[in-house]
PDB file of N, CA and C in Angstrom:
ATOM      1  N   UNK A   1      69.807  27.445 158.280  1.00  0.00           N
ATOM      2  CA  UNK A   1      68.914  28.241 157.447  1.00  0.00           C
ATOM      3  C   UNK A   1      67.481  27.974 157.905  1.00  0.00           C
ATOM      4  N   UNK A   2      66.920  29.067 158.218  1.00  0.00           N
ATOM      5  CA  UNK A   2      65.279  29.034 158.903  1.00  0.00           C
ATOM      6  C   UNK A   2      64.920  28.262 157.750  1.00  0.00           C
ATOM      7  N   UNK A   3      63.327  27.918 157.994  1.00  0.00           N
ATOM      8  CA  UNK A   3      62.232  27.699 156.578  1.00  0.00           C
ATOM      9  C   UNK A   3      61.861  28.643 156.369  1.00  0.00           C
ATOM     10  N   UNK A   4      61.752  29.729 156.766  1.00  0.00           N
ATOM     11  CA  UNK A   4      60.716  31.333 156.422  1.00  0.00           C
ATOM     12  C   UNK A   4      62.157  31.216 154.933  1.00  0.00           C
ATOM     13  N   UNK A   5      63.322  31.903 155.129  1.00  0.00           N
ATOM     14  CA  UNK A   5      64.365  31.828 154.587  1.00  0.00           C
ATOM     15  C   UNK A   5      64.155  31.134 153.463  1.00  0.00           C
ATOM     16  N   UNK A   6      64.555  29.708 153.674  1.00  0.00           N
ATOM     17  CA  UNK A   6      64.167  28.451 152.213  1.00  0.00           C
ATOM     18  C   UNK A   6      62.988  28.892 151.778  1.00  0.00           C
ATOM     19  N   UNK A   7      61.649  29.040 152.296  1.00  0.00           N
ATOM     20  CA  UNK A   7      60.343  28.929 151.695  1.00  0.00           C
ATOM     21  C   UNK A   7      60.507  30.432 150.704  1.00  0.00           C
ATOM     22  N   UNK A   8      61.180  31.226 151.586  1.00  0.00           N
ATOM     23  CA  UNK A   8      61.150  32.767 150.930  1.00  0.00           C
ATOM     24  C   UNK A   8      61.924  32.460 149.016  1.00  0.00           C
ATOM     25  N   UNK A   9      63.240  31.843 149.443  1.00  0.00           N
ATOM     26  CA  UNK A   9      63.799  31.589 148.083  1.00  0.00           C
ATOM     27  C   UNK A   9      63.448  30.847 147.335  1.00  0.00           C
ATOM     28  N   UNK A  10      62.645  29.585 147.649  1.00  0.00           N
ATOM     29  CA  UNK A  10      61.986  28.903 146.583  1.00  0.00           C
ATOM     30  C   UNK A  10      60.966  30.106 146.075  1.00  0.00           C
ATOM     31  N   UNK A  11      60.323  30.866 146.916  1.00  0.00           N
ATOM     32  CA  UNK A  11      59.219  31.356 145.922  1.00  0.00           C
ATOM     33  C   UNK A  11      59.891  32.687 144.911  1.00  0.00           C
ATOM     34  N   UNK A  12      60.780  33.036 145.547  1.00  0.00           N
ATOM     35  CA  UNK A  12      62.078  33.839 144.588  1.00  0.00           C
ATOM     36  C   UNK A  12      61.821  33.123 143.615  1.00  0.00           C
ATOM     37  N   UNK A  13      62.379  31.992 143.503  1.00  0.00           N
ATOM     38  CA  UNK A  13      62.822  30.978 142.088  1.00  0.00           C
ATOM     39  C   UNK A  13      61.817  30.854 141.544  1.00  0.00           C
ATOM     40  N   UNK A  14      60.398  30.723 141.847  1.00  0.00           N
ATOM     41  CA  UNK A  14      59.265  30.222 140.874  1.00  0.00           C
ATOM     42  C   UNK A  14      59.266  31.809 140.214  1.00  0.00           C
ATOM     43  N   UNK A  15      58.859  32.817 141.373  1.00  0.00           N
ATOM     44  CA  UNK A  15      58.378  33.709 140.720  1.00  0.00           C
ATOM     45  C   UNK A  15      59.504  34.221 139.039  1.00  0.00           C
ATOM     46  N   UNK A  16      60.719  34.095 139.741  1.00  0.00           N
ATOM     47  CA  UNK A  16      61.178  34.413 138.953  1.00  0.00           C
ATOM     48  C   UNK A  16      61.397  33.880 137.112  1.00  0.00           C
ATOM     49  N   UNK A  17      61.069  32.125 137.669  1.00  0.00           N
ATOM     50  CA  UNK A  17      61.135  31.508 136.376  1.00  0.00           C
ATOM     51  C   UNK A  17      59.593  32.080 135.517  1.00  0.00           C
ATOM     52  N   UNK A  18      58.599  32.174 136.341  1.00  0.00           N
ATOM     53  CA  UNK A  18      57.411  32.470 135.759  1.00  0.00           C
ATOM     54  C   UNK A  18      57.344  33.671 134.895  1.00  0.00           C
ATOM     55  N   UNK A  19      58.199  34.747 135.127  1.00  0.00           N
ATOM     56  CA  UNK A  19      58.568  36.155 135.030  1.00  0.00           C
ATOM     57  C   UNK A  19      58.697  35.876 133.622  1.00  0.00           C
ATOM     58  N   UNK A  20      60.176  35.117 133.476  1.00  0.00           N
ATOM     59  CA  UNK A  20      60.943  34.988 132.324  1.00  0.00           C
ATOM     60  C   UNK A  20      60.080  33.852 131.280  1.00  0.00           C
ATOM     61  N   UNK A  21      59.290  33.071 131.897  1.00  0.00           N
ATOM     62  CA  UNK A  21      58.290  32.282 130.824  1.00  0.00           C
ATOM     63  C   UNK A  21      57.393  33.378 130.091  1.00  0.00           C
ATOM     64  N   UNK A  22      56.837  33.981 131.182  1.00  0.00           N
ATOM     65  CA  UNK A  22      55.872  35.099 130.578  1.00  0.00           C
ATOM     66  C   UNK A  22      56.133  35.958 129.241  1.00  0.00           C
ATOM     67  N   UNK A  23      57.450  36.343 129.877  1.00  0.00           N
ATOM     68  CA  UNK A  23      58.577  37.370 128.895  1.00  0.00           C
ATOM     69  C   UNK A  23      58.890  37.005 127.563  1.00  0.00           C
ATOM     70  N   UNK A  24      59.144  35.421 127.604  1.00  0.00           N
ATOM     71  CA  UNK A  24      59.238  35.155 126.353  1.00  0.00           C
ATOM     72  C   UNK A  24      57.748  34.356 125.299  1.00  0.00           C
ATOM     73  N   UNK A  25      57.005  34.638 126.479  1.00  0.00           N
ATOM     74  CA  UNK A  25      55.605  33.889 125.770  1.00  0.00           C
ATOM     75  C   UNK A  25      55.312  34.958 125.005  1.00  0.00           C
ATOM     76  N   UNK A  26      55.026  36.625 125.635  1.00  0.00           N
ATOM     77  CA  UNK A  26      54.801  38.285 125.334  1.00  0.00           C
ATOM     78  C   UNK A  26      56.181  38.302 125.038  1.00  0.00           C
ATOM     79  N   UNK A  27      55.751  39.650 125.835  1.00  0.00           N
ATOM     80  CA  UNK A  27      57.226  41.498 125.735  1.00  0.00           C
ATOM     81  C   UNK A  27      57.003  41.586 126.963  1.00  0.00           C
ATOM     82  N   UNK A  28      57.984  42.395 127.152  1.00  0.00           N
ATOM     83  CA  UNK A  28      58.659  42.522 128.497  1.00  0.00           C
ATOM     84  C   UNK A  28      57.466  43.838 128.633  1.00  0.00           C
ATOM     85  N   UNK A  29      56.627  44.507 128.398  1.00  0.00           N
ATOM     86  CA  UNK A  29      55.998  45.632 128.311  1.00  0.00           C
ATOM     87  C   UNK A  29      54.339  45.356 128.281  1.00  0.00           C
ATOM     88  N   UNK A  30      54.298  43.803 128.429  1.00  0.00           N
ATOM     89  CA  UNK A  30      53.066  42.784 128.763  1.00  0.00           C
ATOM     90  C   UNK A  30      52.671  42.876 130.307  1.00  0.00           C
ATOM     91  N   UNK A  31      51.576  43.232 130.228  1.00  0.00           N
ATOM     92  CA  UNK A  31      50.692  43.697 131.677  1.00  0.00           C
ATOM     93  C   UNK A  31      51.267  42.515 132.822  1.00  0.00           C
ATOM     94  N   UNK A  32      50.717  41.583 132.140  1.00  0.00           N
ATOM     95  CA  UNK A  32      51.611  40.284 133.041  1.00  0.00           C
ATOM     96  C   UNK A  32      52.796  40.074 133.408  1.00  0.00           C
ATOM     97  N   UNK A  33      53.700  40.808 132.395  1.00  0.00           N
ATOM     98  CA  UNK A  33      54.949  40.737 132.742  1.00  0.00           C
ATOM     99  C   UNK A  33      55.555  41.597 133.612  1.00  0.00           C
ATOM    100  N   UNK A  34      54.709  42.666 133.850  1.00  0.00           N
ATOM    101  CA  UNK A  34      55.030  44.045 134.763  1.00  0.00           C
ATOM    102  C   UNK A  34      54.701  43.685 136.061  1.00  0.00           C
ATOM    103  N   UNK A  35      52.986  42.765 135.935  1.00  0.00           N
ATOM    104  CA  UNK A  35      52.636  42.410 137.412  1.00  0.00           C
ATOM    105  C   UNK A  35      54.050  40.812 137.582  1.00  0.00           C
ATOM    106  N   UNK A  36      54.606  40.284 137.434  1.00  0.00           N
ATOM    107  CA  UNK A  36      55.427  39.569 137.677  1.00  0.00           C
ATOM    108  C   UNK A  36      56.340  40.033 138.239  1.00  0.00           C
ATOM    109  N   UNK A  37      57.105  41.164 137.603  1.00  0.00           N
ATOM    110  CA  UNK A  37      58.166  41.791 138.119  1.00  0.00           C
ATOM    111  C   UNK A  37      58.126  42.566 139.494  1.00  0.00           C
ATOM    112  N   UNK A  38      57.071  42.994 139.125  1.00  0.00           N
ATOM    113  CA  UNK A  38      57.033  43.555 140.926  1.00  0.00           C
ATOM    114  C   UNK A  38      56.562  42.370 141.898  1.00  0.00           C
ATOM    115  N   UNK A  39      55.770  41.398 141.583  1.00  0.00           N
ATOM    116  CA  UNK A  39      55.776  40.288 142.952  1.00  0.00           C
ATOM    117  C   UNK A  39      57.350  40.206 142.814  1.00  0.00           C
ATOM    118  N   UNK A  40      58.111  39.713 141.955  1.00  0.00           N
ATOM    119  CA  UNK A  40      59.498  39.501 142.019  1.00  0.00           C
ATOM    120  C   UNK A  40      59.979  40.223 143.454  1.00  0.00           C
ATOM    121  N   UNK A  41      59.916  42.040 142.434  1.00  0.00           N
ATOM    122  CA  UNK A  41      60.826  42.764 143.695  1.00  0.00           C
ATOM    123  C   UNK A  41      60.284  43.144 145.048  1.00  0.00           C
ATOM    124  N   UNK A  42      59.308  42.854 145.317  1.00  0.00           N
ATOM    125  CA  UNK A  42      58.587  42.583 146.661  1.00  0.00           C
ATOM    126  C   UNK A  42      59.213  41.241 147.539  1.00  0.00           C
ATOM    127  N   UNK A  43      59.248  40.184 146.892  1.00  0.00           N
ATOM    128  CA  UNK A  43      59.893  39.089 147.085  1.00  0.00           C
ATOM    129  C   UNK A  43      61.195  39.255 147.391  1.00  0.00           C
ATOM    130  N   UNK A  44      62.171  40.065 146.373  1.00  0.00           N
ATOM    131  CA  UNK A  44      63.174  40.596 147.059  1.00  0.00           C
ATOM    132  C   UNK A  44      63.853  40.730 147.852  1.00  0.00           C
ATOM    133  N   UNK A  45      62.521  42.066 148.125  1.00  0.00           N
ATOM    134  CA  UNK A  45      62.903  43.508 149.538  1.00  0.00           C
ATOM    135  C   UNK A  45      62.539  42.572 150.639  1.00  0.00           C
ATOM    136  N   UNK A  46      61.862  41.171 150.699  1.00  0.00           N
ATOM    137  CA  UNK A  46      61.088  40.653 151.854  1.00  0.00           C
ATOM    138  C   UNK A  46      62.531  40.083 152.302  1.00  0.00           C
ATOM    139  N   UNK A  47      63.572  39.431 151.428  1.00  0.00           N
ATOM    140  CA  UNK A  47      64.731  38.731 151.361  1.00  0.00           C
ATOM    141  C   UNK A  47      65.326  39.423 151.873  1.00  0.00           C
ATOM    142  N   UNK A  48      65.994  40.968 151.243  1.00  0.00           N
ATOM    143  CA  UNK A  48      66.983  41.568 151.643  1.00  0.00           C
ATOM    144  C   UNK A  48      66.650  41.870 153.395  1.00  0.00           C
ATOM    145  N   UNK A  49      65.555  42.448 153.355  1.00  0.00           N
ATOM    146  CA  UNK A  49      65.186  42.590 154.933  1.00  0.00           C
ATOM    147  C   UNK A  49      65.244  41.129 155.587  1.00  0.00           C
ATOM    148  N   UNK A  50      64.620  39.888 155.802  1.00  0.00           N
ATOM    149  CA  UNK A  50      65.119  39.185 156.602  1.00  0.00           C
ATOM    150  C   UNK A  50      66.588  38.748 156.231  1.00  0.00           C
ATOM    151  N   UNK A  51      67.404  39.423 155.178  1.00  0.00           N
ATOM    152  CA  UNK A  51      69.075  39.152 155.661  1.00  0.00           C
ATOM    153  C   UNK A  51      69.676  40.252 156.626  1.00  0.00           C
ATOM    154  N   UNK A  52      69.252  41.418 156.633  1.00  0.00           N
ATOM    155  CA  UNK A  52      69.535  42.565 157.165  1.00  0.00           C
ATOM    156  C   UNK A  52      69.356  42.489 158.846  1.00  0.00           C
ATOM    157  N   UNK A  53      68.152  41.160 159.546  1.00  0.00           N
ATOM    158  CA  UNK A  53      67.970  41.649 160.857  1.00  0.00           C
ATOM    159  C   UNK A  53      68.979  40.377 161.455  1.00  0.00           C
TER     160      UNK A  53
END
């Protein structure tokens, strides 16, 4: 497993725990919580593409 790879999924995991802290600090309909979700799925698409090449 590269480090681009590991480094990519640890920041998966933060972003994602941060997402769900946010979510339950607000609503899921919280400015913060919207900008979370998309670093999320950016984070993602960066994943799915370096599994894809």
């Amino acid at each position: 497993m590269s480090s681009s790879y590991r480094g990519l999924v640890e920041e998966i995991e933060i972003q994602r725990n941060n997402m769900i802290r946010l979510a339950s600090e607000t609503s899921l309909s919280n400015q913060k919580v919207i900008e979370a979700s998309k670093k999320l799925d950016s984070l993602l698409n960066q994943y799915y593409l370096l599994l894809a090449q």
